[in-house]
PDB file of N, CA and C in Angstrom:
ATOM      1  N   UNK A   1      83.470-184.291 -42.872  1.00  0.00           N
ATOM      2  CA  UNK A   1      82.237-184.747 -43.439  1.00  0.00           C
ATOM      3  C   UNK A   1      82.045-186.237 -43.166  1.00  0.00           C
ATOM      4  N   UNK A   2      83.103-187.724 -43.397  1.00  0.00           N
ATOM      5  CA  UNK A   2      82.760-188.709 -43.194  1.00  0.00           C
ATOM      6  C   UNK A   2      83.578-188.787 -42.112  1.00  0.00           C
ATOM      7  N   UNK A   3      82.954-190.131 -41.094  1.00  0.00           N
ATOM      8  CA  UNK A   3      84.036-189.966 -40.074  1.00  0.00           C
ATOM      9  C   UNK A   3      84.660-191.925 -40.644  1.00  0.00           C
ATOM     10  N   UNK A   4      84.054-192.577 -41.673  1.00  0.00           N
ATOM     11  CA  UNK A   4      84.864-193.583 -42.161  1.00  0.00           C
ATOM     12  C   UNK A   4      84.248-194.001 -43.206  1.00  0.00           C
ATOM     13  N   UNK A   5      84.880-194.791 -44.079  1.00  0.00           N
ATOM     14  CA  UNK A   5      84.515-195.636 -45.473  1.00  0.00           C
ATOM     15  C   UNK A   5      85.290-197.063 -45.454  1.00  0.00           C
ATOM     16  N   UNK A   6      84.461-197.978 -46.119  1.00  0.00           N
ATOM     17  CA  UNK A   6      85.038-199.359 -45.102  1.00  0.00           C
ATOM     18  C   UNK A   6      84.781-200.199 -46.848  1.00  0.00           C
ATOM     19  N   UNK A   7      85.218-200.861 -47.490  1.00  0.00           N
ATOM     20  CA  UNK A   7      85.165-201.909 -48.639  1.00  0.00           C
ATOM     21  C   UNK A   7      85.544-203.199 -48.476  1.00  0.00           C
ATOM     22  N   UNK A   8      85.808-204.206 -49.209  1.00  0.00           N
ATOM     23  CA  UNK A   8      85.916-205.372 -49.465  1.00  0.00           C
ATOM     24  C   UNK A   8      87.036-205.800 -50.280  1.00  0.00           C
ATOM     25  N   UNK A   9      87.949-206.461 -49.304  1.00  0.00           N
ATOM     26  CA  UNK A   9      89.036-206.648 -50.945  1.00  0.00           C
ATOM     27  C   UNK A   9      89.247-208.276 -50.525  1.00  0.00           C
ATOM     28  N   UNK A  10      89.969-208.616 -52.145  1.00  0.00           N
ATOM     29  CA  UNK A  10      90.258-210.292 -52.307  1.00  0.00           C
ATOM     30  C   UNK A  10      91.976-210.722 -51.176  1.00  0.00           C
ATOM     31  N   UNK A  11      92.702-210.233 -50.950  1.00  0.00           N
ATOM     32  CA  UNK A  11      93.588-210.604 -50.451  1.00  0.00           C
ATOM     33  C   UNK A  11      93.577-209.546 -49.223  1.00  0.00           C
ATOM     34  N   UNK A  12      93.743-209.883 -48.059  1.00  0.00           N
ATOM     35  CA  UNK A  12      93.642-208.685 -46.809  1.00  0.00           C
ATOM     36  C   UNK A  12      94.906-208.516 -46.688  1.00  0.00           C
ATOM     37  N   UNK A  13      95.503-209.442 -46.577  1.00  0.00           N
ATOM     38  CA  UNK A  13      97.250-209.224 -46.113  1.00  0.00           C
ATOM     39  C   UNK A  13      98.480-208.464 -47.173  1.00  0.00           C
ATOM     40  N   UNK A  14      97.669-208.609 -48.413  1.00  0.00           N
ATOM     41  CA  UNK A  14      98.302-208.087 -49.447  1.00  0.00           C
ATOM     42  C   UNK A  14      98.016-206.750 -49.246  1.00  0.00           C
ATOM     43  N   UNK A  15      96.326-206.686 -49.158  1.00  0.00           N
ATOM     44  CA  UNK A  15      96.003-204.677 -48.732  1.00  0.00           C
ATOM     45  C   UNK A  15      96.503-204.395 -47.790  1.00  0.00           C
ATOM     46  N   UNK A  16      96.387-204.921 -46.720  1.00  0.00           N
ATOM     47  CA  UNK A  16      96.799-204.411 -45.378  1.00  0.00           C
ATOM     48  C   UNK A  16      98.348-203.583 -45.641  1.00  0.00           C
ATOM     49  N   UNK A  17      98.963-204.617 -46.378  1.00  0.00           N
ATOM     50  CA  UNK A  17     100.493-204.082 -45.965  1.00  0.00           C
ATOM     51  C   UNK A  17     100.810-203.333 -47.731  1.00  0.00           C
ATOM     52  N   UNK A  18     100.081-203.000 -48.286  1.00  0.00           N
ATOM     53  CA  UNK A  18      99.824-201.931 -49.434  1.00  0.00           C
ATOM     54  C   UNK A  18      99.213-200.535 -48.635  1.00  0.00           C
ATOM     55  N   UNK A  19      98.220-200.810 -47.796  1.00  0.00           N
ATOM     56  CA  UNK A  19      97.635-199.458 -47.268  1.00  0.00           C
ATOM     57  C   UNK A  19      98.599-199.055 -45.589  1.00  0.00           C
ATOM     58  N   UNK A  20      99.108-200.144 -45.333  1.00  0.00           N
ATOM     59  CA  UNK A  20     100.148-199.728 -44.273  1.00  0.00           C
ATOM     60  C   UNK A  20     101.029-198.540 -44.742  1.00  0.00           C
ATOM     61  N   UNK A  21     101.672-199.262 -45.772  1.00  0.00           N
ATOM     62  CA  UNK A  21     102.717-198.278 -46.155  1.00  0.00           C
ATOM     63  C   UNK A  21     103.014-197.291 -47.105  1.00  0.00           C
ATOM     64  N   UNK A  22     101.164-197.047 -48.237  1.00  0.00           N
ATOM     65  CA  UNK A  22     101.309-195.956 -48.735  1.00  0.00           C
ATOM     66  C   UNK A  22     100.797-194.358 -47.598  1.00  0.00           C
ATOM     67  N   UNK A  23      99.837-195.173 -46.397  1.00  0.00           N
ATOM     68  CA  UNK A  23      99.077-193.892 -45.398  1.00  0.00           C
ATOM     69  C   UNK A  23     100.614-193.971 -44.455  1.00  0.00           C
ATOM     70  N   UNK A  24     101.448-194.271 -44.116  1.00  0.00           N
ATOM     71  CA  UNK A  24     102.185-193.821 -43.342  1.00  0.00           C
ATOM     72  C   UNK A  24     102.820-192.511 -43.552  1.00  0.00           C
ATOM     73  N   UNK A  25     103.214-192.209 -44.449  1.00  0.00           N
ATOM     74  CA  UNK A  25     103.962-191.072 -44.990  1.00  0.00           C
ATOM     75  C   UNK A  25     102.985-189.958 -45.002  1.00  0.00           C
ATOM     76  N   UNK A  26     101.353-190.208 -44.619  1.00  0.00           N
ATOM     77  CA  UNK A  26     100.381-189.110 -44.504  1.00  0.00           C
ATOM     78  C   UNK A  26     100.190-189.252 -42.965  1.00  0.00           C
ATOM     79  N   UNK A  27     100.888-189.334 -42.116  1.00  0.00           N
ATOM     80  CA  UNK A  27     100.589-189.847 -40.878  1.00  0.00           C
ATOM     81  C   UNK A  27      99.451-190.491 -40.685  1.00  0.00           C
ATOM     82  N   UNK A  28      99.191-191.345 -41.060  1.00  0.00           N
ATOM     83  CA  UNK A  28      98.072-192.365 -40.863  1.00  0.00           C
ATOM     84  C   UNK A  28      98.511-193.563 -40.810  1.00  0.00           C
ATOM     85  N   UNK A  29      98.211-194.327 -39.804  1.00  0.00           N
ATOM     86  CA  UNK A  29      98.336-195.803 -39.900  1.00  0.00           C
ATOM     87  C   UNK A  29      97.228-196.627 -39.026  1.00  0.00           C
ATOM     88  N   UNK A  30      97.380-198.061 -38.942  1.00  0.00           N
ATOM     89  CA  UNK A  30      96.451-198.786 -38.254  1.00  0.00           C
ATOM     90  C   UNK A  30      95.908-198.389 -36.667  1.00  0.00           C
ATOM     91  N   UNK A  31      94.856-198.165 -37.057  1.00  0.00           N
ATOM     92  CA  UNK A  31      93.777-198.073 -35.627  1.00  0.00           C
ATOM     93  C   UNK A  31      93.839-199.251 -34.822  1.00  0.00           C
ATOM     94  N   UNK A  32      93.161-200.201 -35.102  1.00  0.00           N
ATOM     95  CA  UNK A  32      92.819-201.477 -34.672  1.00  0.00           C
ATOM     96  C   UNK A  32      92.423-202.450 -36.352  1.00  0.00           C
ATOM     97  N   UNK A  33      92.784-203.924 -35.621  1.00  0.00           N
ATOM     98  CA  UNK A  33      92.558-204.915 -36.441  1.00  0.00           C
ATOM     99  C   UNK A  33      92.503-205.994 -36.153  1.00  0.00           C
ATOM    100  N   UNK A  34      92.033-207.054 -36.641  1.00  0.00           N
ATOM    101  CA  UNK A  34      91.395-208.247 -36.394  1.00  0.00           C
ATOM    102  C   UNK A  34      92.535-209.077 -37.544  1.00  0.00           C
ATOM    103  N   UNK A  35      91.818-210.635 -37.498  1.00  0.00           N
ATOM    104  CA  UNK A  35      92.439-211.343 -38.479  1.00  0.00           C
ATOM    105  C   UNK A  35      91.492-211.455 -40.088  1.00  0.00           C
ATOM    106  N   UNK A  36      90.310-210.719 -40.005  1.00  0.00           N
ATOM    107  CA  UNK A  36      89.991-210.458 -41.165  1.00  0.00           C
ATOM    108  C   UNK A  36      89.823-208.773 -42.079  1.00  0.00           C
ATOM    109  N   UNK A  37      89.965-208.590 -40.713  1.00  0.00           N
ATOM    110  CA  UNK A  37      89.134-206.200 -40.799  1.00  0.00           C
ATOM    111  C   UNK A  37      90.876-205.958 -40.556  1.00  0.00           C
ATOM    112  N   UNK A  38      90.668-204.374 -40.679  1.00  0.00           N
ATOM    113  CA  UNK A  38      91.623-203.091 -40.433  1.00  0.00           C
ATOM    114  C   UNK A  38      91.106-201.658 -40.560  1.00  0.00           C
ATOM    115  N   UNK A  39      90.945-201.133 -39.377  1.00  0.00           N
ATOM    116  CA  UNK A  39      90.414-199.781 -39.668  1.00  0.00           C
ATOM    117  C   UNK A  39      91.917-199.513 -39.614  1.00  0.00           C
ATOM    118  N   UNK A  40      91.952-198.463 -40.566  1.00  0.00           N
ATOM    119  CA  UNK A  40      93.338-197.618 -40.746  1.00  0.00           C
ATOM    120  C   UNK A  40      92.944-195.868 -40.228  1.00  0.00           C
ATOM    121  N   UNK A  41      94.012-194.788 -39.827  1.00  0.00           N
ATOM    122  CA  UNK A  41      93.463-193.579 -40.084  1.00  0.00           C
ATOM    123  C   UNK A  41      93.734-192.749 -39.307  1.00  0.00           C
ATOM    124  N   UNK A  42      93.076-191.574 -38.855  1.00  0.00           N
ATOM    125  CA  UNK A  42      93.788-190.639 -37.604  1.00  0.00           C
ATOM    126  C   UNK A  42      92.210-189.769 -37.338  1.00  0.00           C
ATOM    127  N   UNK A  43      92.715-188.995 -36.677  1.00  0.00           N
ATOM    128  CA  UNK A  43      91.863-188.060 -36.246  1.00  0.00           C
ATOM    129  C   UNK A  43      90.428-187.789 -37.142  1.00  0.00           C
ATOM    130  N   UNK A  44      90.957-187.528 -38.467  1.00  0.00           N
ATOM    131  CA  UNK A  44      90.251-186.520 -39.320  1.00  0.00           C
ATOM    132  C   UNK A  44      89.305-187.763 -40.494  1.00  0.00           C
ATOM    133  N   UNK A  45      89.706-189.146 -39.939  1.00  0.00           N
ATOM    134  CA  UNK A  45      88.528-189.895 -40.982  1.00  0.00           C
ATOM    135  C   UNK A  45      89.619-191.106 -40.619  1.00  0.00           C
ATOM    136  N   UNK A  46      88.597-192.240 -41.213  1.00  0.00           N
ATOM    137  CA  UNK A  46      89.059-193.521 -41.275  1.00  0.00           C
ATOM    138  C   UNK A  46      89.068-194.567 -42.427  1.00  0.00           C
ATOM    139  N   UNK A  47      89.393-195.616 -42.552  1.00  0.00           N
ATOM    140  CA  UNK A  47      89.300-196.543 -43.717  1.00  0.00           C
ATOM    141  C   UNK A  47      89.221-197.922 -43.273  1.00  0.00           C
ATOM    142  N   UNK A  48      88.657-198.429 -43.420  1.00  0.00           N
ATOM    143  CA  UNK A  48      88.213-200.067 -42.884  1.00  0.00           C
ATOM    144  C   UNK A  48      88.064-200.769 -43.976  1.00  0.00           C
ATOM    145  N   UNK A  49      89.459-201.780 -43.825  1.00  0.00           N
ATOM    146  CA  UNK A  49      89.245-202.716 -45.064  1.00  0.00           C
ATOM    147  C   UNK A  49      88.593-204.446 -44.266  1.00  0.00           C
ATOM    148  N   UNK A  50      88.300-204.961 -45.429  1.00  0.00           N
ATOM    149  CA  UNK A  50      87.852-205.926 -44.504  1.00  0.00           C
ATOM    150  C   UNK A  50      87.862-207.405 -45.774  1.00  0.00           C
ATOM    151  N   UNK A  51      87.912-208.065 -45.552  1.00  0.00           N
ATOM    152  CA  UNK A  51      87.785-209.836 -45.913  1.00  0.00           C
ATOM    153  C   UNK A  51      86.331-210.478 -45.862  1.00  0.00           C
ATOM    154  N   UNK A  52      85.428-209.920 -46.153  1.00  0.00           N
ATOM    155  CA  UNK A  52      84.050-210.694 -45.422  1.00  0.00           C
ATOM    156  C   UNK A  52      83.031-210.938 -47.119  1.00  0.00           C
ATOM    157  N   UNK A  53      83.579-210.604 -48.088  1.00  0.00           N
ATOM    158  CA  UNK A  53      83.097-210.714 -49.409  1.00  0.00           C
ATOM    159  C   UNK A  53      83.716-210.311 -50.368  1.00  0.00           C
ATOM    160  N   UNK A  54      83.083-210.171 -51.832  1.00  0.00           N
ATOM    161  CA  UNK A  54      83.868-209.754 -52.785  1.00  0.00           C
ATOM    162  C   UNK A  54      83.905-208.170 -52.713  1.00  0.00           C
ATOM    163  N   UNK A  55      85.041-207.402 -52.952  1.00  0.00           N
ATOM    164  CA  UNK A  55      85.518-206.506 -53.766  1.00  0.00           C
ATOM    165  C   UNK A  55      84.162-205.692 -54.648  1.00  0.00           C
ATOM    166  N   UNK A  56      84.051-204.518 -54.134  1.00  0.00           N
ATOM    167  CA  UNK A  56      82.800-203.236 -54.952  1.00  0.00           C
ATOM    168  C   UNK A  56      83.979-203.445 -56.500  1.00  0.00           C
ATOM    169  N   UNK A  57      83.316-202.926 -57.564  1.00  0.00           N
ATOM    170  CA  UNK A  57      83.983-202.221 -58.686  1.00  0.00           C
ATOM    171  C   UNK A  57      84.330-201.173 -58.063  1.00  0.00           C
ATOM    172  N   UNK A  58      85.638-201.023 -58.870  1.00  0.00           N
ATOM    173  CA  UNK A  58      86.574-200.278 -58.058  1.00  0.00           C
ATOM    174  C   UNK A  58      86.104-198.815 -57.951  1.00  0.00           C
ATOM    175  N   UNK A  59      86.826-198.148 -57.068  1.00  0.00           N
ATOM    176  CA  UNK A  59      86.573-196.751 -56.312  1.00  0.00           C
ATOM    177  C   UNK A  59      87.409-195.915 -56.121  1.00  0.00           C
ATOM    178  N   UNK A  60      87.339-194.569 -56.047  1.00  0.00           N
ATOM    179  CA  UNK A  60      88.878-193.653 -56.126  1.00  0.00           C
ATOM    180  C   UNK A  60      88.318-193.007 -54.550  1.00  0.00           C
ATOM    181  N   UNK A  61      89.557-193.359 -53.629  1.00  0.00           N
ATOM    182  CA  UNK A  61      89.529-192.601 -52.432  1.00  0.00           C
ATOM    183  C   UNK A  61      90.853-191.903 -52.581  1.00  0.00           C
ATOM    184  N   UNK A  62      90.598-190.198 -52.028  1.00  0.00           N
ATOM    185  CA  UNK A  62      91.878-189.596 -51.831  1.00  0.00           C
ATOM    186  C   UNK A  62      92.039-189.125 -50.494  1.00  0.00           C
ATOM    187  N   UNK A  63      93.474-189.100 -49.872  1.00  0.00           N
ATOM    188  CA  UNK A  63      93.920-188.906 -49.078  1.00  0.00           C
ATOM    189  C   UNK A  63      94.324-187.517 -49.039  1.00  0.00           C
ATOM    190  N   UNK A  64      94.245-186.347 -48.350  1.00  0.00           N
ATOM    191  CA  UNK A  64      94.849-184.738 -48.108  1.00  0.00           C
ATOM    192  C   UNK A  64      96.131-184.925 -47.108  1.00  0.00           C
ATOM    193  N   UNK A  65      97.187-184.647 -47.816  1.00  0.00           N
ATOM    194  CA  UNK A  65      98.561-184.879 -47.374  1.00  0.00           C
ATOM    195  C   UNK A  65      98.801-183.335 -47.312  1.00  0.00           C
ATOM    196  N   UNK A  66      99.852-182.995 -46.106  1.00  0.00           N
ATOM    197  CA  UNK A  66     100.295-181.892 -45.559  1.00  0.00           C
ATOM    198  C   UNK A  66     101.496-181.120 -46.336  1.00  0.00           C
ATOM    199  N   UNK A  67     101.488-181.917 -47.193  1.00  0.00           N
ATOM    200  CA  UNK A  67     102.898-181.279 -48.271  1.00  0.00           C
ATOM    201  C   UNK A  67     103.125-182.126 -49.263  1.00  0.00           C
ATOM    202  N   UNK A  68     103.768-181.120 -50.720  1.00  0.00           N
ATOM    203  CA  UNK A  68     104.055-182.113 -51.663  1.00  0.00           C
ATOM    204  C   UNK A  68     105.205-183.300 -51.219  1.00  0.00           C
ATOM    205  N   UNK A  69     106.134-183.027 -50.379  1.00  0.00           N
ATOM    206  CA  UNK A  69     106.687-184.328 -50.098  1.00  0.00           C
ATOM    207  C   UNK A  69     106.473-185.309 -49.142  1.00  0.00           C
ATOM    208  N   UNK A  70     104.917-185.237 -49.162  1.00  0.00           N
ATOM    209  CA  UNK A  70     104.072-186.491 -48.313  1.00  0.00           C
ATOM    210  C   UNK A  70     103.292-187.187 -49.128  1.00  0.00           C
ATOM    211  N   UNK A  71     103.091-186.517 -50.094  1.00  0.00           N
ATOM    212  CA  UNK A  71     102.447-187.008 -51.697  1.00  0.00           C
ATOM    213  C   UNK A  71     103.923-187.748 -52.430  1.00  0.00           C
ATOM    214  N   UNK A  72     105.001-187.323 -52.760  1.00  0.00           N
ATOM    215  CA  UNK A  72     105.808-188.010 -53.262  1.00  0.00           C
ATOM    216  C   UNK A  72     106.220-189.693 -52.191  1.00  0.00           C
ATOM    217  N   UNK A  73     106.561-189.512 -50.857  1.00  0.00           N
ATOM    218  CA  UNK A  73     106.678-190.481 -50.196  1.00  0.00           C
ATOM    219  C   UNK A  73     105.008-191.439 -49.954  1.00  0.00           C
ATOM    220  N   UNK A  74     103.957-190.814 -50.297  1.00  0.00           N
ATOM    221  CA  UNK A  74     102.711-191.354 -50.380  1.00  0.00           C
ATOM    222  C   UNK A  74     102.988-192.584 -51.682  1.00  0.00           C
ATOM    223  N   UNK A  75     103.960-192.067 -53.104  1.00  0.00           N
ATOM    224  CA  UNK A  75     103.669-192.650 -54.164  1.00  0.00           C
ATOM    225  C   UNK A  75     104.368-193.642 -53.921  1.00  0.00           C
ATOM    226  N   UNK A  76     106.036-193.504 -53.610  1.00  0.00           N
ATOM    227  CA  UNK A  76     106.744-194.171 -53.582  1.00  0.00           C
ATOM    228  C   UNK A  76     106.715-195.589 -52.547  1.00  0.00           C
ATOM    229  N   UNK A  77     106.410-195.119 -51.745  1.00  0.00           N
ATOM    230  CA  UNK A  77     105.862-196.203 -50.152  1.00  0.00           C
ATOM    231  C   UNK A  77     104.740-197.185 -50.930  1.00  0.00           C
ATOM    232  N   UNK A  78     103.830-196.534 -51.587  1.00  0.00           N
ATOM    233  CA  UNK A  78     103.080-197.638 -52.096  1.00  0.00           C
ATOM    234  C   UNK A  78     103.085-198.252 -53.420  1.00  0.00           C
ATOM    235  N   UNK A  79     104.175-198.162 -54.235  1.00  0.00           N
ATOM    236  CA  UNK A  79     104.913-198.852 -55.312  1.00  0.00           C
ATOM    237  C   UNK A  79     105.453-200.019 -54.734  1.00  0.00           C
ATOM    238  N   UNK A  80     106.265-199.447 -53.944  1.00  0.00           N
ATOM    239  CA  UNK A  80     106.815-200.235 -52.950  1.00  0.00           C
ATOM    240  C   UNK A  80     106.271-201.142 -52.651  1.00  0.00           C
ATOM    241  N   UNK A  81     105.135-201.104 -51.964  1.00  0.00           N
ATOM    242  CA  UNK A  81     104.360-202.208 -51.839  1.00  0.00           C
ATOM    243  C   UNK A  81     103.279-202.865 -52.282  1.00  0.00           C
ATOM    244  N   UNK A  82     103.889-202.644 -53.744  1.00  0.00           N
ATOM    245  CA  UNK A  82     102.879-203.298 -54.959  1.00  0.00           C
ATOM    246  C   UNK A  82     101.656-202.485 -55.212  1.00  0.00           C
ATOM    247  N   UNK A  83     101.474-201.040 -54.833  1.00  0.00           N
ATOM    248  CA  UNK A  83     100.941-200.533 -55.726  1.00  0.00           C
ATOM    249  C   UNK A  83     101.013-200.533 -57.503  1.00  0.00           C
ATOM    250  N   UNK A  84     100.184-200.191 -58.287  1.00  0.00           N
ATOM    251  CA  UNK A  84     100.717-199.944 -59.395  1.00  0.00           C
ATOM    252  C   UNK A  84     100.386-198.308 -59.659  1.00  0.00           C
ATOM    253  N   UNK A  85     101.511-197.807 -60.461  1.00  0.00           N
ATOM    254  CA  UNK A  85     101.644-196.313 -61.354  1.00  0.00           C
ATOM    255  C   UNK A  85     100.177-195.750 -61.491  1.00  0.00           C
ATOM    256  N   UNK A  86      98.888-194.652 -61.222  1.00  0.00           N
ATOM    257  CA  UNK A  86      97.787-194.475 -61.750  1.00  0.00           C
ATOM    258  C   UNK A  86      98.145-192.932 -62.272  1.00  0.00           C
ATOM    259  N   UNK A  87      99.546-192.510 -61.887  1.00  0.00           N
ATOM    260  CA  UNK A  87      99.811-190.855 -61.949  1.00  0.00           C
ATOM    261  C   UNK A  87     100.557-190.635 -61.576  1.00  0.00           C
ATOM    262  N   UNK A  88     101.865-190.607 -61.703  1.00  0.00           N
ATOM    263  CA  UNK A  88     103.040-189.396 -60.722  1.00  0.00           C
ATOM    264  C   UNK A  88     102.706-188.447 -60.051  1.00  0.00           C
ATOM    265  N   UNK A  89     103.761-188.391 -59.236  1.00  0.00           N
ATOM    266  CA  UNK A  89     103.128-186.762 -58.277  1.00  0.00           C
ATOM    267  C   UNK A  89     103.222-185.959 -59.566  1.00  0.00           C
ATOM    268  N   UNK A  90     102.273-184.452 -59.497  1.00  0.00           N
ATOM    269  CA  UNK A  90     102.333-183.357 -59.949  1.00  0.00           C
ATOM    270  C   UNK A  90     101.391-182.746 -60.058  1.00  0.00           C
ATOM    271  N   UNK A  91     101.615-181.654 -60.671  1.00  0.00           N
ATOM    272  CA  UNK A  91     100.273-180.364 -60.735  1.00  0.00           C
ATOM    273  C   UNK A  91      99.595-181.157 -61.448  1.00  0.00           C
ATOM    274  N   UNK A  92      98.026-180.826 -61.191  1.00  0.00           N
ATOM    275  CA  UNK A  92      96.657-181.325 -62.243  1.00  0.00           C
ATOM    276  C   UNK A  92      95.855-180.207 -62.512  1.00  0.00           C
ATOM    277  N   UNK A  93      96.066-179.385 -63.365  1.00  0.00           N
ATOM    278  CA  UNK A  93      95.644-177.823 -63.578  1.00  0.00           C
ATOM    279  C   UNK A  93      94.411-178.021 -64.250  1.00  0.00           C
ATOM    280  N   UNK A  94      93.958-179.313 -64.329  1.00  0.00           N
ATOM    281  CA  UNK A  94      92.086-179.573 -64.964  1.00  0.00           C
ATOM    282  C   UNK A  94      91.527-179.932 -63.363  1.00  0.00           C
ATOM    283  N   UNK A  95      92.052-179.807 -62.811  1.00  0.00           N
ATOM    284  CA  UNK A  95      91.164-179.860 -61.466  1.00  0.00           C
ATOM    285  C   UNK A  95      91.323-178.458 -60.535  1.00  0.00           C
ATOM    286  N   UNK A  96      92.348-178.119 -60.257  1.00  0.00           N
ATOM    287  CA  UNK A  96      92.629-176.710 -59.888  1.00  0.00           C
ATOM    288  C   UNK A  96      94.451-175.998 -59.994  1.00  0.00           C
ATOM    289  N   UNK A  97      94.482-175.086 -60.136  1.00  0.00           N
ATOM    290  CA  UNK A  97      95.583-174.265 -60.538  1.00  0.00           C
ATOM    291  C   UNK A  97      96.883-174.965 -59.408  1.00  0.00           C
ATOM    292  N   UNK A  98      96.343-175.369 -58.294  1.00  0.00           N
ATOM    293  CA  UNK A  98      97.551-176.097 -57.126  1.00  0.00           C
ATOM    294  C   UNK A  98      97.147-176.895 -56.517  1.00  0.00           C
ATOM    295  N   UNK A  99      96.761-178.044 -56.939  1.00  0.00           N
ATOM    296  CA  UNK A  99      96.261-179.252 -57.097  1.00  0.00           C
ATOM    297  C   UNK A  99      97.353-180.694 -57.623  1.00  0.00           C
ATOM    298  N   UNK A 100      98.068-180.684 -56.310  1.00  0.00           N
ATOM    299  CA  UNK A 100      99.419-181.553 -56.411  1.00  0.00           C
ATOM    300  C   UNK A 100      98.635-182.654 -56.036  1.00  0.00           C
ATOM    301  N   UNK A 101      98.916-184.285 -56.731  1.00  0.00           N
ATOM    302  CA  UNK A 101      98.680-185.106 -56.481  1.00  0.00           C
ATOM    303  C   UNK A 101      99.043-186.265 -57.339  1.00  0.00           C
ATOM    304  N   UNK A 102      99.153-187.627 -56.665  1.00  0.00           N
ATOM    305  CA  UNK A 102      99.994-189.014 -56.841  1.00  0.00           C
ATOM    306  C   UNK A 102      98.553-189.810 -57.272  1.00  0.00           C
ATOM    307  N   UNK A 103      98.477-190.754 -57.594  1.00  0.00           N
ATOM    308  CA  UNK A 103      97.535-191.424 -57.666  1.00  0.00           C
ATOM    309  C   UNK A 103      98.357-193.061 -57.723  1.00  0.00           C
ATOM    310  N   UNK A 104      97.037-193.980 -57.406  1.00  0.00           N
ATOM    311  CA  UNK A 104      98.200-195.583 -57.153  1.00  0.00           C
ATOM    312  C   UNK A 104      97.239-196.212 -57.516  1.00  0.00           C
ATOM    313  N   UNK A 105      96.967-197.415 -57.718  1.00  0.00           N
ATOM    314  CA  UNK A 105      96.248-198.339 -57.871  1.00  0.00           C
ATOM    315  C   UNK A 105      96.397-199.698 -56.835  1.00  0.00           C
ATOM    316  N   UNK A 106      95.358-199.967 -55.638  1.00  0.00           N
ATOM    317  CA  UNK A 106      96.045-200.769 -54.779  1.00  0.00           C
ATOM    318  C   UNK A 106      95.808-202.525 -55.724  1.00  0.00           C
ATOM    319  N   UNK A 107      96.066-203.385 -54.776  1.00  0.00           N
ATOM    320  CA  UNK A 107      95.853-204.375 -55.279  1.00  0.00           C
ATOM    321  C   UNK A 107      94.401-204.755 -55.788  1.00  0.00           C
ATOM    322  N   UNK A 108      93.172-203.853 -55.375  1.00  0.00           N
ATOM    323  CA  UNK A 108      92.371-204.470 -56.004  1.00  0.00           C
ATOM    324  C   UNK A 108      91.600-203.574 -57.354  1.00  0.00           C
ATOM    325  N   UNK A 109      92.579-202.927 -57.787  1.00  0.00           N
ATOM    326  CA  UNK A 109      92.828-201.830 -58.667  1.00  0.00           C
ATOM    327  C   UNK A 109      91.687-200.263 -58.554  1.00  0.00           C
ATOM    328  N   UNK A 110      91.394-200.368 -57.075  1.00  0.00           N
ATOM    329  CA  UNK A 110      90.972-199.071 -56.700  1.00  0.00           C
ATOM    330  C   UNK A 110      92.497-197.814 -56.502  1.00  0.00           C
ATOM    331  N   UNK A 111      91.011-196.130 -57.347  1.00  0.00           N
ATOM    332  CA  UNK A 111      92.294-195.553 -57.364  1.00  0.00           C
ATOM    333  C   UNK A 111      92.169-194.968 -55.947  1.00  0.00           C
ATOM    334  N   UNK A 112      93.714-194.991 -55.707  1.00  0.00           N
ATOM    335  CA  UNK A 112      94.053-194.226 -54.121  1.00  0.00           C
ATOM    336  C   UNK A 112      94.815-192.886 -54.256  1.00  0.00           C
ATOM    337  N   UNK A 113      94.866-191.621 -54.158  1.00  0.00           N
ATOM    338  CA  UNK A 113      94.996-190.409 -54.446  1.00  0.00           C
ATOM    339  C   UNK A 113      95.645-189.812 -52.927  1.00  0.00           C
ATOM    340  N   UNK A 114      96.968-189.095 -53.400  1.00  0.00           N
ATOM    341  CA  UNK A 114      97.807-188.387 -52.034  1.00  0.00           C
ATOM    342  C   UNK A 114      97.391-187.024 -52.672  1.00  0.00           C
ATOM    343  N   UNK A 115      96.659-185.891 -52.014  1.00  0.00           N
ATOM    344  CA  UNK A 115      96.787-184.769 -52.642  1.00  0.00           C
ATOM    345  C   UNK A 115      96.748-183.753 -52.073  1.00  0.00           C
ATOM    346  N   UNK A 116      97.552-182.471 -52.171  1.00  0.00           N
ATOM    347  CA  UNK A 116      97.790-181.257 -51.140  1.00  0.00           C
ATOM    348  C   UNK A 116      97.724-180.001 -52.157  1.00  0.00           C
ATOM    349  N   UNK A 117      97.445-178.796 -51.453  1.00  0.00           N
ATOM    350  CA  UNK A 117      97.567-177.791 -52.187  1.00  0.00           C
ATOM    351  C   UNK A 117      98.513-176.669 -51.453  1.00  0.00           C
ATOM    352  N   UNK A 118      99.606-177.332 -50.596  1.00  0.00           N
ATOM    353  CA  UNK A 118     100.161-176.918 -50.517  1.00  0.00           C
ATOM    354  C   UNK A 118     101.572-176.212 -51.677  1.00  0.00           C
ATOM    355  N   UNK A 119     102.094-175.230 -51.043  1.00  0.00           N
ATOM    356  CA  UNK A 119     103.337-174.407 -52.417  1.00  0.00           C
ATOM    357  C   UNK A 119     104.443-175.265 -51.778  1.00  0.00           C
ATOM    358  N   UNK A 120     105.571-175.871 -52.900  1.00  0.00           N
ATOM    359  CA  UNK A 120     106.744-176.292 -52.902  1.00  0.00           C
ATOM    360  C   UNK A 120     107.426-175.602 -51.890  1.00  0.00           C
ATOM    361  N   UNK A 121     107.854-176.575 -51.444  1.00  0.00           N
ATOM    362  CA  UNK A 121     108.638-176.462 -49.707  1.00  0.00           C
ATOM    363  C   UNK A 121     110.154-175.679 -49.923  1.00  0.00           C
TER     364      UNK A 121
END
């Protein structure tokens, strides 16, 4: 449906290397980048962060990861890099019956969502 979604954040280098290393573990990483932009992404959609103004009120983008343990390394990778906690991996049975998903908060406290409906490996 989209082929990208592109926002505004206050520190680029802080996102950059927050969204480096929570999309790696979904096989996604940097397209191309500049010293202010970063499209991030793969085949199936993109994400373009960029430095050129302030920060929207924040926004929940989710990512469709190929297994629950691309959602767990989704959470952990971006703790890691200063994400904050928005959800542990796990079932969310108010959204659907197999509806596995992490949620993070990047640095500019948009929520970022790993989520698969795939069955335990």
């Amino acid at each position: 449906m989209f082929d990208h979604i592109g926002f505004n954040v206050r520190n680029f280098e802080k996102s950059l290397a927050f969204y480096k290393a929570a999309l790696t573990p979904l096989d996604l990483g940097v397209l191309e980048s500049e010293e202010r932009w970063a499209m991030l992404g793969g085949y199936s959609g993109r994400l373009w962060i960029g430095a050129f103004g302030p920060p929207p009120g924040p926004i929940h983008i989710a990512f469709r990861a190929g297994s629950r343990a691309m959602v767990h390394a989704f959470y952990e990778a971006g703790l890691a890099a200063g994400g904050r906690d928005n959800g542990a991996p796990g079932i969310r049975t108010q959204y659907a019956p197999d509806y596995f998903a992490a949620f993070l908060l990047d640095p500019d406290g948009h929520n970022v969502e790993a989520v698969t409906f795939a069955a335990e490996n």
